[in-house]
C-alpha atoms as a PDB file:
ATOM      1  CA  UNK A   1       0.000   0.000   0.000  1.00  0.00           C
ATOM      2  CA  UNK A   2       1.474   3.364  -1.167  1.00  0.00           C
ATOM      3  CA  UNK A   3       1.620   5.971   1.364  1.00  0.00           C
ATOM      4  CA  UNK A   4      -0.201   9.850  -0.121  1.00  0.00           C
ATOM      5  CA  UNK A   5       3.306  11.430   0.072  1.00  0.00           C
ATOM      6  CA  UNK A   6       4.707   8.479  -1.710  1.00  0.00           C
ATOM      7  CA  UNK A   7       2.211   8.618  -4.150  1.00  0.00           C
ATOM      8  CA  UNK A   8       3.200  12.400  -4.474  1.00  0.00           C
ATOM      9  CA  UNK A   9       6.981  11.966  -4.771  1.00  0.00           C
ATOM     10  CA  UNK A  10       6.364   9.700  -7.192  1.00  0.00           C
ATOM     11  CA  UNK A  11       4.228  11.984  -9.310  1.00  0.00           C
ATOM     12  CA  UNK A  12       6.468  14.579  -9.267  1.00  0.00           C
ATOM     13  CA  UNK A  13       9.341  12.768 -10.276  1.00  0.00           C
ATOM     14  CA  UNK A  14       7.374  10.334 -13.259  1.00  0.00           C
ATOM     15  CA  UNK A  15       6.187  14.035 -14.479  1.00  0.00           C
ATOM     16  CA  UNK A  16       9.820  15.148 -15.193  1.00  0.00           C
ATOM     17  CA  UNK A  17      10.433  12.440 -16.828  1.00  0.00           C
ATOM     18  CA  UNK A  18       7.600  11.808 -18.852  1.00  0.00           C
ATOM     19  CA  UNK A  19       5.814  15.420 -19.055  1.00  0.00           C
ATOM     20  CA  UNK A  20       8.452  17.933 -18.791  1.00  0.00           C
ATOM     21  CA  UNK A  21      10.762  16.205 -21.174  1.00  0.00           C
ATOM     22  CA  UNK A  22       8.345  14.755 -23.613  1.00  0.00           C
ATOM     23  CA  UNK A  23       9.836  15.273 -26.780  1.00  0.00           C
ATOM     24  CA  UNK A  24       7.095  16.191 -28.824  1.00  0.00           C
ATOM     25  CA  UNK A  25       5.674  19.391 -26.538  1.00  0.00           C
ATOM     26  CA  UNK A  26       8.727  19.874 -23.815  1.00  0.00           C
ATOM     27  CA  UNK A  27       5.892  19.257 -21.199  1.00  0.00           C
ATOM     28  CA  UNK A  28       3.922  22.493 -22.633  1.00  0.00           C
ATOM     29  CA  UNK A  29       0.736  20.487 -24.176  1.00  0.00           C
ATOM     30  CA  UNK A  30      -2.091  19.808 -21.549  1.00  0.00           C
ATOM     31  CA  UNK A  31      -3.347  17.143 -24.505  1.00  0.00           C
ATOM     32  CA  UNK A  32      -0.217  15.391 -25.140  1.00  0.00           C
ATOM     33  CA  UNK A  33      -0.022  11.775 -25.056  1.00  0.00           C
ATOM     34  CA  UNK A  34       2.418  12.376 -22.219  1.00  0.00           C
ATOM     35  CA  UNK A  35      -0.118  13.759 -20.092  1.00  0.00           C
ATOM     36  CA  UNK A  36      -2.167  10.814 -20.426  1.00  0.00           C
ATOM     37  CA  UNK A  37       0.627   8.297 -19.822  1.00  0.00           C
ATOM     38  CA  UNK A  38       1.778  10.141 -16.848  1.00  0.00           C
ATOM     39  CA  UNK A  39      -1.253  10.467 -15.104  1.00  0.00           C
ATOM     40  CA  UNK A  40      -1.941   6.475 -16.110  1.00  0.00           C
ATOM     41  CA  UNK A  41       1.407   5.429 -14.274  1.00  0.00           C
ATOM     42  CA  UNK A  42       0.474   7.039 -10.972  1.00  0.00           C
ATOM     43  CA  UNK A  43      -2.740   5.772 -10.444  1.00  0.00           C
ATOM     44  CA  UNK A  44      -1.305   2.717 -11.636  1.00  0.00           C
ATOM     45  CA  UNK A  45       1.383   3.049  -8.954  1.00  0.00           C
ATOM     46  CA  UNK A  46      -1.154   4.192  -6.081  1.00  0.00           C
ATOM     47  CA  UNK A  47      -3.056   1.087  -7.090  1.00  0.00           C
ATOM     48  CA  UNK A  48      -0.170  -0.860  -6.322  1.00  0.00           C
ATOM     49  CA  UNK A  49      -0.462  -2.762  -9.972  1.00  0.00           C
ATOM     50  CA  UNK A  50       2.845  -4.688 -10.250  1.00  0.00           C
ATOM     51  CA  UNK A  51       4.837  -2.624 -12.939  1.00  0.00           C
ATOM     52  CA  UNK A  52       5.858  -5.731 -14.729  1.00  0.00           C
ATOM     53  CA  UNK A  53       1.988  -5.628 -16.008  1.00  0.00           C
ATOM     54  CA  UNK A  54       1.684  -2.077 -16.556  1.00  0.00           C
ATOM     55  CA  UNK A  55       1.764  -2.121 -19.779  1.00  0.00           C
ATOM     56  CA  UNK A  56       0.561  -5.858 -20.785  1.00  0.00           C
ATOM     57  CA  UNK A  57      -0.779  -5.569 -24.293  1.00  0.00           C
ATOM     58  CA  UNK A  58      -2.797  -8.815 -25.806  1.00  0.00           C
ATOM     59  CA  UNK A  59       0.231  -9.311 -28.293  1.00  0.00           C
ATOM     60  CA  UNK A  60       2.032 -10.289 -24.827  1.00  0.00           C
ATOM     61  CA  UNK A  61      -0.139 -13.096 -23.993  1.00  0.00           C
ATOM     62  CA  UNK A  62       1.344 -16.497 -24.784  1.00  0.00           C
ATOM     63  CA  UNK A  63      -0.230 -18.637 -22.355  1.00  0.00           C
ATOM     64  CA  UNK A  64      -3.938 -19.526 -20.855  1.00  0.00           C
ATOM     65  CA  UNK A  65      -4.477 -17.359 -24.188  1.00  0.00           C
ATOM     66  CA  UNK A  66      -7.994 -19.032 -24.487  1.00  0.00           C
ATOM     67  CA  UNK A  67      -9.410 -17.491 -21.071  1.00  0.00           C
ATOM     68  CA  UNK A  68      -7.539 -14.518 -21.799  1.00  0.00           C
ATOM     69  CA  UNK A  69     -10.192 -14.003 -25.221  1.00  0.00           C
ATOM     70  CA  UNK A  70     -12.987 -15.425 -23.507  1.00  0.00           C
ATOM     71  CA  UNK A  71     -13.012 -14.614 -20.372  1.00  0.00           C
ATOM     72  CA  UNK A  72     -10.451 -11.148 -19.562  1.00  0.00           C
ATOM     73  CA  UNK A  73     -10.968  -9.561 -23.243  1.00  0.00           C
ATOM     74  CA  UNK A  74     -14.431  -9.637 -22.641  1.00  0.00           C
ATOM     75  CA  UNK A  75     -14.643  -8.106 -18.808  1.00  0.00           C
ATOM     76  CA  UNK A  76     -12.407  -5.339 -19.712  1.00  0.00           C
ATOM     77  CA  UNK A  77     -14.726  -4.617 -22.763  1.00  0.00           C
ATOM     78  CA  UNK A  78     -17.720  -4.276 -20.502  1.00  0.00           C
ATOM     79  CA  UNK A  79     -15.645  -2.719 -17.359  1.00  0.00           C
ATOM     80  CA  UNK A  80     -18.215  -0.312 -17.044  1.00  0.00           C
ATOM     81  CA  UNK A  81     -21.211  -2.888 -16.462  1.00  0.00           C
ATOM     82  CA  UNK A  82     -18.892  -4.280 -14.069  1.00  0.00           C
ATOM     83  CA  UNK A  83     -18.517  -2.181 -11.979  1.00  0.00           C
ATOM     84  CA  UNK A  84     -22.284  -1.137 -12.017  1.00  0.00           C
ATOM     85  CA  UNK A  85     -23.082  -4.790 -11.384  1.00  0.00           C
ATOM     86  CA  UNK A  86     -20.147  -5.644  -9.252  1.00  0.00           C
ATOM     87  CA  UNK A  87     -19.336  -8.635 -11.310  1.00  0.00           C
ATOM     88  CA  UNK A  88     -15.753  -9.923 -10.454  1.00  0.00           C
ATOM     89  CA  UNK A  89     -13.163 -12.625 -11.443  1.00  0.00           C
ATOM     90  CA  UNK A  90     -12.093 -15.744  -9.618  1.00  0.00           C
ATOM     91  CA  UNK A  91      -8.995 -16.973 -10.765  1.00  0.00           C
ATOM     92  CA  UNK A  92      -7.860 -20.693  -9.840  1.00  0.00           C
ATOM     93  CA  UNK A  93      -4.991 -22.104 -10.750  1.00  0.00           C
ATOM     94  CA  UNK A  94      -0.836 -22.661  -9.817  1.00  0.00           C
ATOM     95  CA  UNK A  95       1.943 -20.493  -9.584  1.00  0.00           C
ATOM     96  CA  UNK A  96       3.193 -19.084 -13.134  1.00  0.00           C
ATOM     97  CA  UNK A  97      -0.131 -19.766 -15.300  1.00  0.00           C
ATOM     98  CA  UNK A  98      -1.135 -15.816 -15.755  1.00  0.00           C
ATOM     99  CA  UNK A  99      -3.225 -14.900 -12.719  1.00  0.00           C
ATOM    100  CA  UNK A 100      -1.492 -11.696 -11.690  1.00  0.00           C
ATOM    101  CA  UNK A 101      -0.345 -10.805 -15.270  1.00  0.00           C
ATOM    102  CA  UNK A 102      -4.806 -11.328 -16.090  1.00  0.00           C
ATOM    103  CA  UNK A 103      -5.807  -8.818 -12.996  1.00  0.00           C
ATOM    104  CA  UNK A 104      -3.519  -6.551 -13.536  1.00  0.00           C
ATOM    105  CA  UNK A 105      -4.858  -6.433 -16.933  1.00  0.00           C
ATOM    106  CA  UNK A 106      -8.346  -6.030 -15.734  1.00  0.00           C
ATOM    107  CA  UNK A 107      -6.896  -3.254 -13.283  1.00  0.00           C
ATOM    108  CA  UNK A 108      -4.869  -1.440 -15.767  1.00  0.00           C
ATOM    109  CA  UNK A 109      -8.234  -1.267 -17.890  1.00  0.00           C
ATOM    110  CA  UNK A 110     -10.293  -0.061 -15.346  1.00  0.00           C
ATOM    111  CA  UNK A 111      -7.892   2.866 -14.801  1.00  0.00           C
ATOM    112  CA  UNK A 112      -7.291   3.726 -17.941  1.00  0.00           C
ATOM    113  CA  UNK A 113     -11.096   4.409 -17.981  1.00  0.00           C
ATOM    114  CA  UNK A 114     -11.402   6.599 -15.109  1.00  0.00           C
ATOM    115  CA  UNK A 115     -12.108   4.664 -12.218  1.00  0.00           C
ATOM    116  CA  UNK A 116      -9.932   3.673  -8.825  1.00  0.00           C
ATOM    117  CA  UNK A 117      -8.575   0.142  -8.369  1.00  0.00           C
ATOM    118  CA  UNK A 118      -6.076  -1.462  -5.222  1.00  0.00           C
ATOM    119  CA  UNK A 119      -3.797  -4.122  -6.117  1.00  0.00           C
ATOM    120  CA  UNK A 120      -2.724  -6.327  -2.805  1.00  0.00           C
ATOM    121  CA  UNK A 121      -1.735  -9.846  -2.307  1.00  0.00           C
ATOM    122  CA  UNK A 122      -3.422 -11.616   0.908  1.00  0.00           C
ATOM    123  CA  UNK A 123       0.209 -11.716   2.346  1.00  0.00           C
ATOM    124  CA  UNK A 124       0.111  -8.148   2.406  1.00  0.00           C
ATOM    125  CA  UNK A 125      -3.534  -7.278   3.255  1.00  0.00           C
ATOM    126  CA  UNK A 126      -2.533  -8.762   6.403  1.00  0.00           C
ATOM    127  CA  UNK A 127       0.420  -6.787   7.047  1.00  0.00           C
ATOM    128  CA  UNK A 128      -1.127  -3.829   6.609  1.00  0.00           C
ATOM    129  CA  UNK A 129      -3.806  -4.415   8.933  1.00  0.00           C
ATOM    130  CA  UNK A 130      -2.026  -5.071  11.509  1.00  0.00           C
ATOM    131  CA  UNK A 131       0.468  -1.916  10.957  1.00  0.00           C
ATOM    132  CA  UNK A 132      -2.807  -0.069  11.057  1.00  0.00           C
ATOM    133  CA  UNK A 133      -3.479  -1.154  14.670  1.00  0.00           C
ATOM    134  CA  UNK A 134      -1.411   1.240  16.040  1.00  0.00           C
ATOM    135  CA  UNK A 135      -1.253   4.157  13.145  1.00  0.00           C
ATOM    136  CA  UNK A 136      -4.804   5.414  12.501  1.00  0.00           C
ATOM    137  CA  UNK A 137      -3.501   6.941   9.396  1.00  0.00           C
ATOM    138  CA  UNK A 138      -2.563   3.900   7.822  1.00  0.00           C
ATOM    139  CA  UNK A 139      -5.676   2.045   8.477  1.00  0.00           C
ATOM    140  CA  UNK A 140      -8.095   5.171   6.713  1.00  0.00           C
ATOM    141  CA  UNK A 141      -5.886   5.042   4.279  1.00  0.00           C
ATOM    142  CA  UNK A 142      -5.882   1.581   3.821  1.00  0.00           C
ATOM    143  CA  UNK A 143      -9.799   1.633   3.995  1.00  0.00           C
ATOM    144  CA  UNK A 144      -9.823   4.115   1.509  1.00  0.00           C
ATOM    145  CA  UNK A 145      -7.811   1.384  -0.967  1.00  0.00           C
ATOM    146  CA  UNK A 146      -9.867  -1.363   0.397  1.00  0.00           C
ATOM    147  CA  UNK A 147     -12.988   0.520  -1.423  1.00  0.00           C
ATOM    148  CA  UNK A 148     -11.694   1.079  -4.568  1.00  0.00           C
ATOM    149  CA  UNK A 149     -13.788   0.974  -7.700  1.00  0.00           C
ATOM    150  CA  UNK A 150     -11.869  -2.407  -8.291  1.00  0.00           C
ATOM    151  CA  UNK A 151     -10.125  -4.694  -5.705  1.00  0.00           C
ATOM    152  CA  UNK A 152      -7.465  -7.023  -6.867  1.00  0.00           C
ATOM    153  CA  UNK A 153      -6.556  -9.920  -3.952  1.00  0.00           C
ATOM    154  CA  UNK A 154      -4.190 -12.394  -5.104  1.00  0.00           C
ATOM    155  CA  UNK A 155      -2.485 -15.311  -3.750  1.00  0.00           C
ATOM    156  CA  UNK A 156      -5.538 -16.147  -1.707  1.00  0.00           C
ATOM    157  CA  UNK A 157      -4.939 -19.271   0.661  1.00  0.00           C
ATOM    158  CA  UNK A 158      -0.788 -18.966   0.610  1.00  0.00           C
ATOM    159  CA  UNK A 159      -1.049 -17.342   3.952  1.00  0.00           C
ATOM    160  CA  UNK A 160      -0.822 -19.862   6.758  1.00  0.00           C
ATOM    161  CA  UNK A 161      -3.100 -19.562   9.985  1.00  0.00           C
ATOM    162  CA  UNK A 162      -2.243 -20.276  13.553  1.00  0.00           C
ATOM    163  CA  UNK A 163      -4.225 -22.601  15.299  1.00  0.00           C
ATOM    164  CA  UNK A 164      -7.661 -20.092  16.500  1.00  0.00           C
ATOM    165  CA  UNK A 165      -6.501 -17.928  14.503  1.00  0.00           C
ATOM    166  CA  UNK A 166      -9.894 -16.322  13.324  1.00  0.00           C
ATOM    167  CA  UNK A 167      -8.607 -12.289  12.602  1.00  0.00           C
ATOM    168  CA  UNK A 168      -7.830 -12.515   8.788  1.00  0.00           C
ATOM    169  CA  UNK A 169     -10.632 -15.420   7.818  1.00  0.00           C
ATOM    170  CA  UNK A 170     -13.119 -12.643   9.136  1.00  0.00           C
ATOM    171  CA  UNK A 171     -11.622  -9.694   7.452  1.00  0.00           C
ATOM    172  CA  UNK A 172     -11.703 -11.322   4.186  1.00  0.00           C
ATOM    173  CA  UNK A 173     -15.210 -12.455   4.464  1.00  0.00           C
ATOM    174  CA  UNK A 174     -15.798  -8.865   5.601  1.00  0.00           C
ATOM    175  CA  UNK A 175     -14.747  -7.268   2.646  1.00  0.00           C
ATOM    176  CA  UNK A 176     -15.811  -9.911   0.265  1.00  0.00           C
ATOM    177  CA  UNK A 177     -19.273  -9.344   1.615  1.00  0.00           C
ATOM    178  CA  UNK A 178     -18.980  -5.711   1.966  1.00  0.00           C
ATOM    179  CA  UNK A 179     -18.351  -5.214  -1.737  1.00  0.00           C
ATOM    180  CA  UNK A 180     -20.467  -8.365  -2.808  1.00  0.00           C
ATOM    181  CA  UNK A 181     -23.749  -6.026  -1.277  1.00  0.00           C
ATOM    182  CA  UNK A 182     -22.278  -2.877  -2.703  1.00  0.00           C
ATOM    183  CA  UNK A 183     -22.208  -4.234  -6.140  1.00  0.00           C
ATOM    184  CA  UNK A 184     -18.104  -3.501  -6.197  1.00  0.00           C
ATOM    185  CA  UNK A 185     -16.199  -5.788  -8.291  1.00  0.00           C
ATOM    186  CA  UNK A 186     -13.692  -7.655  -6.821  1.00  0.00           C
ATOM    187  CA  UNK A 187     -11.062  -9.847  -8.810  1.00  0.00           C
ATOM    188  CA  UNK A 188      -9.353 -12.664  -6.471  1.00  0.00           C
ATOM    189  CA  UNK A 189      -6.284 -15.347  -7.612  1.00  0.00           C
ATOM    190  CA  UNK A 190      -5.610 -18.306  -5.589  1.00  0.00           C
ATOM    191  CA  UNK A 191      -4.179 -21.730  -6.160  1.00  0.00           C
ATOM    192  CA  UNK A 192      -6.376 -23.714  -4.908  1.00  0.00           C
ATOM    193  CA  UNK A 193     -10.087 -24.532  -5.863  1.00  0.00           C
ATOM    194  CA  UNK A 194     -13.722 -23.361  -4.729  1.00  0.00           C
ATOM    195  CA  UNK A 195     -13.042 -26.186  -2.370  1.00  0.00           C
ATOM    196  CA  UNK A 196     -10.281 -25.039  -1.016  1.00  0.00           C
ATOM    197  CA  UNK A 197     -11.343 -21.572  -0.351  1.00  0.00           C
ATOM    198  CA  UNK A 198     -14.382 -22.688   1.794  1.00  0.00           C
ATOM    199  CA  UNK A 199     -12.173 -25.024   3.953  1.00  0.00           C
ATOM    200  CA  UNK A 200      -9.843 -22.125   4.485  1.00  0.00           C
ATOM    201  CA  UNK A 201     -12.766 -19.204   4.836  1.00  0.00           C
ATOM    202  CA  UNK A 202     -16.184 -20.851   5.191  1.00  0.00           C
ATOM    203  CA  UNK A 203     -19.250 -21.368   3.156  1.00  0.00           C
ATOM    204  CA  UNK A 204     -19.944 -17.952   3.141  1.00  0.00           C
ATOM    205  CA  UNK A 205     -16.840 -16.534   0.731  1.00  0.00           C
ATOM    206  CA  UNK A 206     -17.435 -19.848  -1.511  1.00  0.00           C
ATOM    207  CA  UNK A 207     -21.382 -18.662  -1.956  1.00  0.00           C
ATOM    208  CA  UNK A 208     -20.157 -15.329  -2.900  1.00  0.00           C
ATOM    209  CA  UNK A 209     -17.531 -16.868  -5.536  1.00  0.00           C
ATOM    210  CA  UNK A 210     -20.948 -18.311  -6.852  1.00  0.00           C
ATOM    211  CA  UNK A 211     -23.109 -15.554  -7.471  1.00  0.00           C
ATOM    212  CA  UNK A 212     -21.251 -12.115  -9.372  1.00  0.00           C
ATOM    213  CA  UNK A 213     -17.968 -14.040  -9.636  1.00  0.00           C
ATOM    214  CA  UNK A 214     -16.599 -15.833 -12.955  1.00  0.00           C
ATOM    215  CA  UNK A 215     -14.435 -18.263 -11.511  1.00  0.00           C
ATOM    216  CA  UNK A 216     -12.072 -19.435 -13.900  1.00  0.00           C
ATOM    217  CA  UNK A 217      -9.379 -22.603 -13.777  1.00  0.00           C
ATOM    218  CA  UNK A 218      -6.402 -21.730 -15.489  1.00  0.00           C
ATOM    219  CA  UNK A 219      -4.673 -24.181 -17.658  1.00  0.00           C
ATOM    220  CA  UNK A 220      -1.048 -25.188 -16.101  1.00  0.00           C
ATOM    221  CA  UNK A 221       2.407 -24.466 -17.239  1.00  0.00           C
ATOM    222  CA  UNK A 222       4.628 -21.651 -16.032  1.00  0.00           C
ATOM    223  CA  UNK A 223       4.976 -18.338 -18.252  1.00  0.00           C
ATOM    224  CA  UNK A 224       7.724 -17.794 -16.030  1.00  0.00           C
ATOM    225  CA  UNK A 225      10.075 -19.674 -17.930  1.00  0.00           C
ATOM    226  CA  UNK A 226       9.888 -17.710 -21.090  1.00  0.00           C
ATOM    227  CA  UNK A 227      10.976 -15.123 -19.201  1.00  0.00           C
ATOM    228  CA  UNK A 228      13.730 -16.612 -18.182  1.00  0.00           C
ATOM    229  CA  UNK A 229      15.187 -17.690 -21.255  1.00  0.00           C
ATOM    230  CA  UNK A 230      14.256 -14.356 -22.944  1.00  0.00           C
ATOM    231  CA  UNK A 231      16.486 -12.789 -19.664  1.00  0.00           C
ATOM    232  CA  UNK A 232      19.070 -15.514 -20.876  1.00  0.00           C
ATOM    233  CA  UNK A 233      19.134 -14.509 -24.295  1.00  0.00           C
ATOM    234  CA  UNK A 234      19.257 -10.446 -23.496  1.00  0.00           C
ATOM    235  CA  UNK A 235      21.995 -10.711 -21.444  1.00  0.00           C
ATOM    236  CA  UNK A 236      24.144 -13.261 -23.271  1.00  0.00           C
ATOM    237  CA  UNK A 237      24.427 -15.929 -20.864  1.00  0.00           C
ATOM    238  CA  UNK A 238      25.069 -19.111 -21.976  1.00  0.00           C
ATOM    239  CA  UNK A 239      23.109 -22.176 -20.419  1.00  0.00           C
END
């Protein structure tokens, strides 16, 4: 979760790079492409999108390309209805198959059309509750996140829960709920199953994955390693 001052720091320093030394209009055109890929990049950043993704295009997809045209293409077409309806994505499926490269899709999307979106693994969500029991500051802000136009929770059921450990499992049926009722769409990635997710949260998340949710099972095999061996390639080593 990005901080307002970070977010600010960082928007000042993106716009010299992008805006004031554009060179097509030396940062002097208010409707310059450089204007609109500036302000893009720091939502993007206060959403906490993974920059890897910020710029996905469809060209890039190489795997789970199926779901990707029936499934993603399709959402991000109708973001708007989305988010009216508060229709979400469930993605299932192991580490490397797309997930986070898919949301952050979706996210980037939703931005580029105007509205607010927070990026967070469930790792992370939990962190930053906890920081927020002692700074009120971080926990409005993290609210403020938390009710986005567009929530993005990944890696769902990786974090590991002590033994009556009941904080987190109620937090994330909290704002699953919350949102389901508000009709505010809410993406989730995990690599387990429906099953799964209702041993680890209860009946009540798995319902919700039922009703505005397209849960999807993503085909396996790891992306990853094309990006290794394109890292290989670039920088010459050998084997």
């Amino acid at each position: 979760m990005r901080t307002e001052m970070e977010v600010a720091d960082f928007e000042s320093a993106s716009h010299y790079k992008i805006v004031q030394r554009c060179k097509k209009c030396d940062g002097k055109e208010p409707t310059c492409g450089c204007v609109t890929r500036h302000r893009l990049i720091v939502n993007a950043y206060e959403a906490c999108v993974p920059r890897d993704f910020w710029f996905i295009i469809p060209e890039d997809i190489s795997h789970n390309t199926r779901i990707f045209r029936e499934v993603v293409t399709p959402y991000c077409q109708r973001v708007a209805l989305a988010r009216v309806r508060g229709y979400g994505l469930a993605l299932l499926g192991d580490n490397g198959v797309g997930k986070t490269m898919f949301m952050s899709y979706v996210l980037m999307k939703a931005i580029a059309a105007g509205y607010t979106a927070y990026y967070t693994t469930l790792p992370n969500l939990d962190w930053n509750m906890k920081r927020s029991f002692n700074v009120m500051s971080i926990g409005e802000r993290l609210h403020a996140m938390l009710t986005s136009d567009f929530l993005a929770i990944d890696e769902m059921g990786k974090e590991k829960f002590k033994a009556g450990d009941t904080y987190m499992r109620m937090q994330v049926e909290r704002i699953l709920k919350e949102r389901f009722d508000d009709s505010m769409p809410t993406l989730i990635a995990t690599n387990g199953d429906l099953d799964a997710i209702e041993a680890a949260y209860g009946t009540t998340i798995s319902s919700i994955l039922r009703g505005k949710y397209r849960v999807v099972t993503m085909e396996p095999g790891d992306f990853r390693k094309q990006l290794s061996e394109k890292m290989a390639q670039e920088m010459g080593y050998n084997g």
